[in-house]
N, C-alpha and C. Protein backbone atom coordinates (compact mmCIF):
# COMPACT_ATOMS: atom_id res chain seq x y z
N UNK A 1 -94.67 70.17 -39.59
CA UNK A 1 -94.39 69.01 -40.42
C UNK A 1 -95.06 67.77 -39.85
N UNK A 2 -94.94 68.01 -38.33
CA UNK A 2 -95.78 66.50 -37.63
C UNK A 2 -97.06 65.68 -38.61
N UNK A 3 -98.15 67.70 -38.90
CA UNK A 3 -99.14 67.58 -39.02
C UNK A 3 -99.53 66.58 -40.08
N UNK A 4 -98.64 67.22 -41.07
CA UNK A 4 -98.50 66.73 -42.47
C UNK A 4 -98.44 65.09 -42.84
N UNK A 5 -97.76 64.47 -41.95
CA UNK A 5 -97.41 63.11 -41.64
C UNK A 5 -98.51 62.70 -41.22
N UNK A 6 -99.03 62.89 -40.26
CA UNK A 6 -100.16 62.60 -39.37
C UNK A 6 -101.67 62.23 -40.65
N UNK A 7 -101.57 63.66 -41.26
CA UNK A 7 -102.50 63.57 -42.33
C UNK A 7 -102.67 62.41 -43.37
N UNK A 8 -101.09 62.72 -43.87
CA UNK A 8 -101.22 61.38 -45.03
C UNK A 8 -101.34 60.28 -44.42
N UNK A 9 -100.86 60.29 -42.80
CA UNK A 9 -101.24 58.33 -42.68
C UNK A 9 -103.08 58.41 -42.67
N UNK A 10 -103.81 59.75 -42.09
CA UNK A 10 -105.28 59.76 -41.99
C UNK A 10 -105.58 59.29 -43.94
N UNK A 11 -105.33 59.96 -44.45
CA UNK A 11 -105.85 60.29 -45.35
C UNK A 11 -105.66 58.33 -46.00
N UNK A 12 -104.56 58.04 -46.34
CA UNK A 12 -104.69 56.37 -46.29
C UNK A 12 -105.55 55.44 -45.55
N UNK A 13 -105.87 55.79 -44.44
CA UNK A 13 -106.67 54.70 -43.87
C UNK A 13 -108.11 54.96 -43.87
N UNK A 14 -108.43 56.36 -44.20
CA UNK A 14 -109.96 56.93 -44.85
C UNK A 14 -110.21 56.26 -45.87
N UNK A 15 -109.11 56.10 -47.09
CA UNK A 15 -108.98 55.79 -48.41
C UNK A 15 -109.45 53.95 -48.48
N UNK A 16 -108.52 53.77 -47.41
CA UNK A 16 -108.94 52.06 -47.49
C UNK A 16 -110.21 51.60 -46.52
N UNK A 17 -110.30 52.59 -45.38
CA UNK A 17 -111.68 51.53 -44.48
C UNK A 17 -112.72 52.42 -45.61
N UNK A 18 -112.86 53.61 -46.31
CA UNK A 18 -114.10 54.14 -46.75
C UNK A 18 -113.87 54.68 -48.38
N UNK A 19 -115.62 53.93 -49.19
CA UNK A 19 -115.48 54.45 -50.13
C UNK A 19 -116.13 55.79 -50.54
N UNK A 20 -114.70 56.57 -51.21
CA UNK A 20 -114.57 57.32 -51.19
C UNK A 20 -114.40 58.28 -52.79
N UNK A 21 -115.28 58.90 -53.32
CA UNK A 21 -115.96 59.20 -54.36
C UNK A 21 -115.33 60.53 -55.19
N UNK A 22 -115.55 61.84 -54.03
CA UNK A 22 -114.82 62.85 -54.54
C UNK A 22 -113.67 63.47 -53.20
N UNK A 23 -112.87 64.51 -53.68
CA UNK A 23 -112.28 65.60 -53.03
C UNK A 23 -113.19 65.91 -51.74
N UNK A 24 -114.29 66.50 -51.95
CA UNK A 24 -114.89 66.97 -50.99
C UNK A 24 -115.74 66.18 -49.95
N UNK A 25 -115.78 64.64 -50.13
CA UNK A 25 -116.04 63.71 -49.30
C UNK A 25 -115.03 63.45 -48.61
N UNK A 26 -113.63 63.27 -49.49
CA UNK A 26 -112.28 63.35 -48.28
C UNK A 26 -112.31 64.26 -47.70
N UNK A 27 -112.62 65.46 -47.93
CA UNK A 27 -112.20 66.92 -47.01
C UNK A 27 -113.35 66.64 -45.80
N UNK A 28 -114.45 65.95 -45.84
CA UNK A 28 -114.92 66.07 -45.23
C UNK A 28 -114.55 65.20 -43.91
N UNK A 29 -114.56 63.94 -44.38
CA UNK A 29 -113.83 63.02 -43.61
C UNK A 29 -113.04 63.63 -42.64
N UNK A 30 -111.26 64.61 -43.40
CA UNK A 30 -110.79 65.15 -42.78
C UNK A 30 -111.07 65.64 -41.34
N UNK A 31 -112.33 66.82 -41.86
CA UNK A 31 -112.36 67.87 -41.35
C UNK A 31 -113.50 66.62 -40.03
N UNK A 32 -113.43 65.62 -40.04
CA UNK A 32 -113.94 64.98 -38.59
C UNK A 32 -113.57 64.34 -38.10
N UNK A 33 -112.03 64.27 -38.38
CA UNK A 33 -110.84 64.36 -38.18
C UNK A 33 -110.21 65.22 -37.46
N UNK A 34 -110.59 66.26 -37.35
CA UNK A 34 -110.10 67.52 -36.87
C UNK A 34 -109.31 68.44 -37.66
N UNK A 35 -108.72 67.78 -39.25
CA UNK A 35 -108.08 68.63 -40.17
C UNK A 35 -108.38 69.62 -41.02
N UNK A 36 -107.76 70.59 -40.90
CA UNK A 36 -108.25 72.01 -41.39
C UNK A 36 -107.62 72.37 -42.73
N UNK A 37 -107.85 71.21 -44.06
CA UNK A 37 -106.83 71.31 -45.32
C UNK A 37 -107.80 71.73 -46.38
N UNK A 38 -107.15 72.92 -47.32
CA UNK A 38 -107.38 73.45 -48.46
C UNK A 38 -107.61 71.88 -49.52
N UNK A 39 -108.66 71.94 -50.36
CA UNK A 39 -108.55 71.37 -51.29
C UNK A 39 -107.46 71.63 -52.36
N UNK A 40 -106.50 72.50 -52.59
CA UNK A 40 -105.48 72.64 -53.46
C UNK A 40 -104.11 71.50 -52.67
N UNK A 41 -104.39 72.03 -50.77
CA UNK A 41 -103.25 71.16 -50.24
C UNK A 41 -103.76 69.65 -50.33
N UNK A 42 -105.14 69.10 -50.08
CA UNK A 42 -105.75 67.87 -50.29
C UNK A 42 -104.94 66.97 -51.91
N UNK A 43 -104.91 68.31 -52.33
CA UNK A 43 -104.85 67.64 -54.34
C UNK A 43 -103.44 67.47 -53.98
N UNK A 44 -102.39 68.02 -54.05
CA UNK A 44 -100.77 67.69 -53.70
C UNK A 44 -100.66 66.32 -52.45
N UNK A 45 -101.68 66.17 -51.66
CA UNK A 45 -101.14 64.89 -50.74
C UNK A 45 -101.75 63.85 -51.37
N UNK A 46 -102.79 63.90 -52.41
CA UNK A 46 -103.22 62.90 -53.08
C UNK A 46 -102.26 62.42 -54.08
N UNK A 47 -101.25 63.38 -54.67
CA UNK A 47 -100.36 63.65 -56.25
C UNK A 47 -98.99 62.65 -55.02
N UNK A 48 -98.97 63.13 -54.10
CA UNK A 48 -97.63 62.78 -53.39
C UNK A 48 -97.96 60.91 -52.68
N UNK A 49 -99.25 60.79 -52.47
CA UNK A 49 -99.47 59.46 -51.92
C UNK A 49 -99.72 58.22 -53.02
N UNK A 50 -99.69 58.96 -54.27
CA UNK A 50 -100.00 57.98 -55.46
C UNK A 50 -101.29 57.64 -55.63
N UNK A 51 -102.04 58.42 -54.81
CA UNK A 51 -103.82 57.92 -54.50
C UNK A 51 -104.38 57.74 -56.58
N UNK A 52 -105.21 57.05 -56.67
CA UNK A 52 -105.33 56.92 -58.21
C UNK A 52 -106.99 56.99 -57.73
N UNK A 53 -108.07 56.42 -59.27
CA UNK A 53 -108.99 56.59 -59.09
C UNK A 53 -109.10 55.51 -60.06
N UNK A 54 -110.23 54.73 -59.72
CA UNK A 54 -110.55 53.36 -60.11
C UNK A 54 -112.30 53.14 -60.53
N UNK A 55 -112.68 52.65 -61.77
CA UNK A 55 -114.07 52.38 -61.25
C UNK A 55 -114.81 51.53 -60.79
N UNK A 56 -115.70 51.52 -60.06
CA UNK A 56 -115.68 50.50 -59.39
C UNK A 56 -117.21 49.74 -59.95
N UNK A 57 -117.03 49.64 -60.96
CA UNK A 57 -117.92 48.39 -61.55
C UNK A 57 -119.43 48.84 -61.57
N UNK A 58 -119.70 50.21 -60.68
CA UNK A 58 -121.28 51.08 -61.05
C UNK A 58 -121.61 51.49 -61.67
N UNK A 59 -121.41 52.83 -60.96
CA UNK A 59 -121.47 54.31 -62.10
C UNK A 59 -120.94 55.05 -61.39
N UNK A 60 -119.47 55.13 -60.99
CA UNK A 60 -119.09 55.97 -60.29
C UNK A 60 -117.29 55.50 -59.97
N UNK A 61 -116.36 56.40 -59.73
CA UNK A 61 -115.13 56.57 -59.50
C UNK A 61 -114.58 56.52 -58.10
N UNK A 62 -113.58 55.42 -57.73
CA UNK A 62 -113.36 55.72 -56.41
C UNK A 62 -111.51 55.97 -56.00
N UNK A 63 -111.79 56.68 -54.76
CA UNK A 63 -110.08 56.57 -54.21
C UNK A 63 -109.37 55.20 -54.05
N UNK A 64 -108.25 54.70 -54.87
CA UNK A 64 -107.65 53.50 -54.52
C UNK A 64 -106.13 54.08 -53.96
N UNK A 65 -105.49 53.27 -53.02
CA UNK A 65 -103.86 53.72 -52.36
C UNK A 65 -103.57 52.85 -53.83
N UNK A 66 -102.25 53.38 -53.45
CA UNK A 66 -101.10 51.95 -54.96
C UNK A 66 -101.37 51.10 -54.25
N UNK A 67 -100.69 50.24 -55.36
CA UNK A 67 -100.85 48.49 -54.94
C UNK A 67 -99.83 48.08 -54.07
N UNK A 68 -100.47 47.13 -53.35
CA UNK A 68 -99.01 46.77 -52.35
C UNK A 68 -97.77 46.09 -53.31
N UNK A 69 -98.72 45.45 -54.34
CA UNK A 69 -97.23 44.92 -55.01
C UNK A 69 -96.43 46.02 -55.70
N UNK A 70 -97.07 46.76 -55.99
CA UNK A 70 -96.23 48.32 -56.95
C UNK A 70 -95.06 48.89 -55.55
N UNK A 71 -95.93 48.94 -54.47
CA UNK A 71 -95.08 49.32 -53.56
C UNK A 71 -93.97 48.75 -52.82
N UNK A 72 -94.59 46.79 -52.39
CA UNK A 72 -93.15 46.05 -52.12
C UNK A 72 -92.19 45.72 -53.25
N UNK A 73 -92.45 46.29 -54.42
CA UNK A 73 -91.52 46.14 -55.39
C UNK A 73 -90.59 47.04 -55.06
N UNK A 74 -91.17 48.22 -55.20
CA UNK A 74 -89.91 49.64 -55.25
C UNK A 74 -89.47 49.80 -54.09
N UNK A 75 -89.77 49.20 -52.84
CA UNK A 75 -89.44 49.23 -51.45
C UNK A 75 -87.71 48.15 -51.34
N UNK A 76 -88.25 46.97 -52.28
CA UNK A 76 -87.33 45.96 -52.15
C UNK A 76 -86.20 46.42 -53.19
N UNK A 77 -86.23 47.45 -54.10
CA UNK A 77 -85.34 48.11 -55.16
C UNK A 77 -84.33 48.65 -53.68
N UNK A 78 -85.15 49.85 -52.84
CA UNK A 78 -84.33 50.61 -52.08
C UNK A 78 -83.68 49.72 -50.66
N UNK A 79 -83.99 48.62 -50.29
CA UNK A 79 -83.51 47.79 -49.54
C UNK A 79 -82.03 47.68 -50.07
N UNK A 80 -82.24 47.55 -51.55
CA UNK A 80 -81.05 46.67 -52.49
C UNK A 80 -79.85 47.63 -52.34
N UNK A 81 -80.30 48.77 -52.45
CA UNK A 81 -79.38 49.90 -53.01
C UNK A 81 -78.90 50.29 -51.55
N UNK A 82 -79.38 50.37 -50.70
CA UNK A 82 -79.27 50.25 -49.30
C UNK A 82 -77.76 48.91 -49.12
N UNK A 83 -78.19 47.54 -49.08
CA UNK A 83 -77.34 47.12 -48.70
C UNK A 83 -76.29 46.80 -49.33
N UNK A 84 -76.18 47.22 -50.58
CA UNK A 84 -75.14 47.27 -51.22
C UNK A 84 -74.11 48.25 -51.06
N UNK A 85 -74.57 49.49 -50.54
CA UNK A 85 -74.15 50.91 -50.35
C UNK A 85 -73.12 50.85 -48.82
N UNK A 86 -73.92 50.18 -47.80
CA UNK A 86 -73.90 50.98 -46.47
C UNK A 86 -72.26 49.78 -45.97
N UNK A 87 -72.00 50.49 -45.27
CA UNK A 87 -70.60 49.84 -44.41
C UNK A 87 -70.65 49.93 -42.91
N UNK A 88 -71.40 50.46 -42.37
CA UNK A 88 -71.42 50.76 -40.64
C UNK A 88 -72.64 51.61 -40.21
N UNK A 89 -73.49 51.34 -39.25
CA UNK A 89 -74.59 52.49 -38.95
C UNK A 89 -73.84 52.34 -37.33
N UNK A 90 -73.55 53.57 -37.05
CA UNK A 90 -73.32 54.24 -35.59
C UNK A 90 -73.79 55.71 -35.34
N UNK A 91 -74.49 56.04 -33.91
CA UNK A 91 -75.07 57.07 -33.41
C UNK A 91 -74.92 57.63 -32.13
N UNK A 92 -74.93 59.19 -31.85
CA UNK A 92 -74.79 59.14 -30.60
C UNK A 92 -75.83 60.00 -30.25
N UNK A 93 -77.22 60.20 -29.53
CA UNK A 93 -78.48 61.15 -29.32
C UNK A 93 -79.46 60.18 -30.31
N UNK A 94 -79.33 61.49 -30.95
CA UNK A 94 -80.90 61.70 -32.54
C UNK A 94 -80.18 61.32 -33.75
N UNK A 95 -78.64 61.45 -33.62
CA UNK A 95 -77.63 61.80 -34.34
C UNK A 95 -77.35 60.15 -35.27
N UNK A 96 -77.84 59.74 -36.54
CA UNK A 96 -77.17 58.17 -36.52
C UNK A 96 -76.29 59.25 -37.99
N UNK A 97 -75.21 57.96 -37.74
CA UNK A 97 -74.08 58.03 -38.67
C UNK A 97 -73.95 57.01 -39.97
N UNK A 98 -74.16 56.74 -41.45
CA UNK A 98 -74.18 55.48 -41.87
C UNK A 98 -72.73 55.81 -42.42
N UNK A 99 -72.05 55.14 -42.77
CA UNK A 99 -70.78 54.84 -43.07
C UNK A 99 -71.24 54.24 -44.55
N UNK A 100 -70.34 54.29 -45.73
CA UNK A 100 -70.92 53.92 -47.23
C UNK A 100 -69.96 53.77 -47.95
N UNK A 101 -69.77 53.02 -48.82
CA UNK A 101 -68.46 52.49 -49.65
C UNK A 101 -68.38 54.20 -50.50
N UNK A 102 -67.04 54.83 -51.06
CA UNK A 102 -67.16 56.00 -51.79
C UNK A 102 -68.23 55.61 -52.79
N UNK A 103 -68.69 56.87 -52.24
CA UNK A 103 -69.69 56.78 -54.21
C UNK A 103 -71.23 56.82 -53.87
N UNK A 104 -71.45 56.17 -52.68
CA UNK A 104 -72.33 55.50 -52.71
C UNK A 104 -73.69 56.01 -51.81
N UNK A 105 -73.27 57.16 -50.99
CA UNK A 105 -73.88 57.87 -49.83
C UNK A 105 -75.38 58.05 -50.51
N UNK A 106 -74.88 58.79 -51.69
CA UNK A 106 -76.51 59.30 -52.14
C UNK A 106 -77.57 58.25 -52.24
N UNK A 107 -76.89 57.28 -53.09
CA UNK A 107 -78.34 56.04 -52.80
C UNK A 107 -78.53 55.18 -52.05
N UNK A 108 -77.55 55.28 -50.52
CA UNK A 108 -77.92 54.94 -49.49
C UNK A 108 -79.05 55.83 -48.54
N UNK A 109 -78.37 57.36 -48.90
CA UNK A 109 -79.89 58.03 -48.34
C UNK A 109 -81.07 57.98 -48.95
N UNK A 110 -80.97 57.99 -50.46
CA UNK A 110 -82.18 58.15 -50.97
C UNK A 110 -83.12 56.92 -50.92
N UNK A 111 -82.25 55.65 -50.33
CA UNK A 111 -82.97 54.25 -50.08
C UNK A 111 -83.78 54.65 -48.62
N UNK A 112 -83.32 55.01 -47.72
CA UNK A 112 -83.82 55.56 -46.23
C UNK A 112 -84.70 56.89 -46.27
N UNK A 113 -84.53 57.89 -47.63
CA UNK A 113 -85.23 58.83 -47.67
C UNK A 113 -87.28 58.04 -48.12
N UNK A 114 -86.90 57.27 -48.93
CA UNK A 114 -88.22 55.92 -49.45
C UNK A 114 -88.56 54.99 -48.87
N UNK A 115 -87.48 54.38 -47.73
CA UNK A 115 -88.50 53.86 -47.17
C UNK A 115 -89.59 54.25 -45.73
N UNK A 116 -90.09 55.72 -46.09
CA UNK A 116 -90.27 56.11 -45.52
C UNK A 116 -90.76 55.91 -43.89
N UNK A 117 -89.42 56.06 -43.18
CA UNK A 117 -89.50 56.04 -41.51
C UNK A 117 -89.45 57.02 -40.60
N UNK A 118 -90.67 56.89 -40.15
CA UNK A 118 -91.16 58.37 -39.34
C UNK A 118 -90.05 58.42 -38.35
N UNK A 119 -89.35 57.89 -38.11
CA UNK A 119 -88.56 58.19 -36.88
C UNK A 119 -87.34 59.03 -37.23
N UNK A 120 -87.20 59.24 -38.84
CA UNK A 120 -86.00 60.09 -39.29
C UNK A 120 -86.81 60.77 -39.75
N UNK A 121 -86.29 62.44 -39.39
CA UNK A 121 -86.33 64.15 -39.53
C UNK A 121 -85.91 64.57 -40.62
N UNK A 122 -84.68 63.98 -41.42
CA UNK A 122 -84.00 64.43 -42.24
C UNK A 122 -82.51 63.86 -42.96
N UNK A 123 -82.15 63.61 -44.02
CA UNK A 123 -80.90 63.13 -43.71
C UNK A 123 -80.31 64.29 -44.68
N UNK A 124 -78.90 63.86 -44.61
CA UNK A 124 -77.70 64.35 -45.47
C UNK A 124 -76.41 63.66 -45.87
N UNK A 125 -76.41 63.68 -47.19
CA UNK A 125 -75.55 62.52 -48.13
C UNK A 125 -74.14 63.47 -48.31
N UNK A 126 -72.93 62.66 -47.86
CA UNK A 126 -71.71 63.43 -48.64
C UNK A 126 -71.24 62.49 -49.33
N UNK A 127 -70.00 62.33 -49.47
CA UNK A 127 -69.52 60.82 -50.23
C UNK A 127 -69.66 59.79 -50.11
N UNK A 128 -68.83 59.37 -48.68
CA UNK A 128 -69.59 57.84 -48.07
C UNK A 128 -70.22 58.19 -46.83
N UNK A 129 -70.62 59.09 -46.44
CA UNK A 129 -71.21 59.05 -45.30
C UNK A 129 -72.46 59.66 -45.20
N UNK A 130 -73.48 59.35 -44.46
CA UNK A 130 -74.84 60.14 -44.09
C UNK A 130 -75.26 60.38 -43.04
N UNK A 131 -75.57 61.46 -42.60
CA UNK A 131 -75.97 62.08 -41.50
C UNK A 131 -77.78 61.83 -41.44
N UNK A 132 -78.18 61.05 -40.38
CA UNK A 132 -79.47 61.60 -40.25
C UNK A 132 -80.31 61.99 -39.19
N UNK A 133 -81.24 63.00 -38.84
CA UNK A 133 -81.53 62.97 -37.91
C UNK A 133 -82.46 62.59 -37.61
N UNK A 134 -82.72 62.19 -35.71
CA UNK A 134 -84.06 61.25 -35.62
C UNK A 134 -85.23 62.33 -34.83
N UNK A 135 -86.01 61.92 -35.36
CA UNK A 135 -86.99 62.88 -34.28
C UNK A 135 -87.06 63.19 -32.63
N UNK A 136 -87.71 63.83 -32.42
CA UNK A 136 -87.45 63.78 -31.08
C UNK A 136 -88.14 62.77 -29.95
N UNK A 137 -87.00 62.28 -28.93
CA UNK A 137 -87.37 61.28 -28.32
C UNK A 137 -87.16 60.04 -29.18
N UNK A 138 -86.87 59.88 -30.26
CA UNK A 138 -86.46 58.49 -30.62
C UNK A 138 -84.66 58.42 -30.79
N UNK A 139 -84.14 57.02 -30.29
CA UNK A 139 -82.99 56.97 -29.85
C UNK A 139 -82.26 56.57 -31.38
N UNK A 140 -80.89 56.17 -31.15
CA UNK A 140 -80.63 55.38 -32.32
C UNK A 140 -80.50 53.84 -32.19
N UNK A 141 -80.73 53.41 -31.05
CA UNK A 141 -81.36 51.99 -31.05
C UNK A 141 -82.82 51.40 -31.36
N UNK A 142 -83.36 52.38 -31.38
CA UNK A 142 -85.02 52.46 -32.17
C UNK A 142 -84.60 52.50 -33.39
N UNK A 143 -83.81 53.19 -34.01
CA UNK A 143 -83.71 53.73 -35.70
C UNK A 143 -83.46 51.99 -35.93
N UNK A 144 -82.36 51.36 -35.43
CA UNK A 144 -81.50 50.21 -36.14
C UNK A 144 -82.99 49.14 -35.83
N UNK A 145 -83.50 49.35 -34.64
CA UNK A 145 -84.44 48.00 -34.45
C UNK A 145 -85.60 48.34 -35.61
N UNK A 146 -85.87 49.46 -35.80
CA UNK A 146 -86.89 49.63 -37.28
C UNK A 146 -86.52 49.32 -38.31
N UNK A 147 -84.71 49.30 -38.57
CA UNK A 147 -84.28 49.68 -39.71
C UNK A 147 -84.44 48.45 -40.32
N UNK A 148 -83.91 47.44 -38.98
CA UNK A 148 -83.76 45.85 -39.19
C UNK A 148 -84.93 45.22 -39.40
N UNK A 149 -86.17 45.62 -38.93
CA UNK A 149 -87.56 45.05 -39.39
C UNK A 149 -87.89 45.42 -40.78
N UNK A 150 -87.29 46.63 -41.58
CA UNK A 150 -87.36 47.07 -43.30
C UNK A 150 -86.67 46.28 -43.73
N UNK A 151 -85.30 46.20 -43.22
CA UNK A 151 -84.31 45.46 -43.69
C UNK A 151 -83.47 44.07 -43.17
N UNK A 152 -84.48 43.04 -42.74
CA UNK A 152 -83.99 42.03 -42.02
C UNK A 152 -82.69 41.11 -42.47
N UNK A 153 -82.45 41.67 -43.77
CA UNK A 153 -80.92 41.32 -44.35
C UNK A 153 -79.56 42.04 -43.45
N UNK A 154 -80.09 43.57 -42.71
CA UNK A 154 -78.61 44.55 -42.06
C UNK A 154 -78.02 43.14 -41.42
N UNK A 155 -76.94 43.50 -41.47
CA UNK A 155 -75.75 43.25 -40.45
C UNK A 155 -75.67 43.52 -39.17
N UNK A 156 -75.14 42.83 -38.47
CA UNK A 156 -74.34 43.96 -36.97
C UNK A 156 -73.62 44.14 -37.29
């Protein structure tokens, strides 16, 4: 799964320092990169990163990322739903705990599942509470000091 992560942040910053035309100019890129990806898996991280195709005023089509405003929009949606949701973040290891008014767990994770932070593995939503886990080697005082730079509204 590392890899996978690793990729899509490559594959974004190929997208923005280089223009970039077809599939097989990214694969290539990749592959000097050191990445060893199927053009079928290339087409799903393009479908999953929102990558679009734009023209660019020649004769020819290029890779664009979304827009930052498309993205600090829907980022600042899951902030919302986030702090409306959450009641307590406590952890002990890898292990953080969020605490959530009833009702409310699911779109407190699914706010933390979007804004996507490499330092969480996984979570799990029950009623008011969410389990998530952190990768390895990151604490849960890393999780809250990231969480608080997404979300400079949290609480203590």
């Amino acid at each position: 799964m590392k890899e996978r992560l690793t990729r899509l942040k490559t594959i974004r910053r190929l997208i923005k320092n280089y223009r970039i035309e077809s599939q097989e100019s990214l694969l290539a890129y990749l592959q000097k990169e050191g990445y060893e990806v199927t053009q079928a898996t290339l087409s799903r991280d393009l479908k999953l990163l929102k990558i679009g195709k734009m023209f660019d005023g020649g004769d020819s089509y290029i890779y664009t990322l979304p827009g930052e405003d498309e993205r600090a929009e829907s980022e600042q949606i899951y902030i919302q739903d986030f702090l409306r949701g959450y009641v307590n973040i406590d952890y002990s290891g890898n292990i953080i705990v969020i605490k959530t008014f009833p009702g409310h767990a699911t779109t407190v994770c699914n706010a933390i599942d979007n804004l996507n932070m490499d330092e969480v593995l996984g979570t799990i939503a029950g009623e008011n509470c969410i389990f998530a886990c952190l990768r390895e080697g990151i604490t849960g005082e890393k999780f809250i000091e990231v969480l608080r730079h997404k979300i400079p509204e949290l609480e203590d």
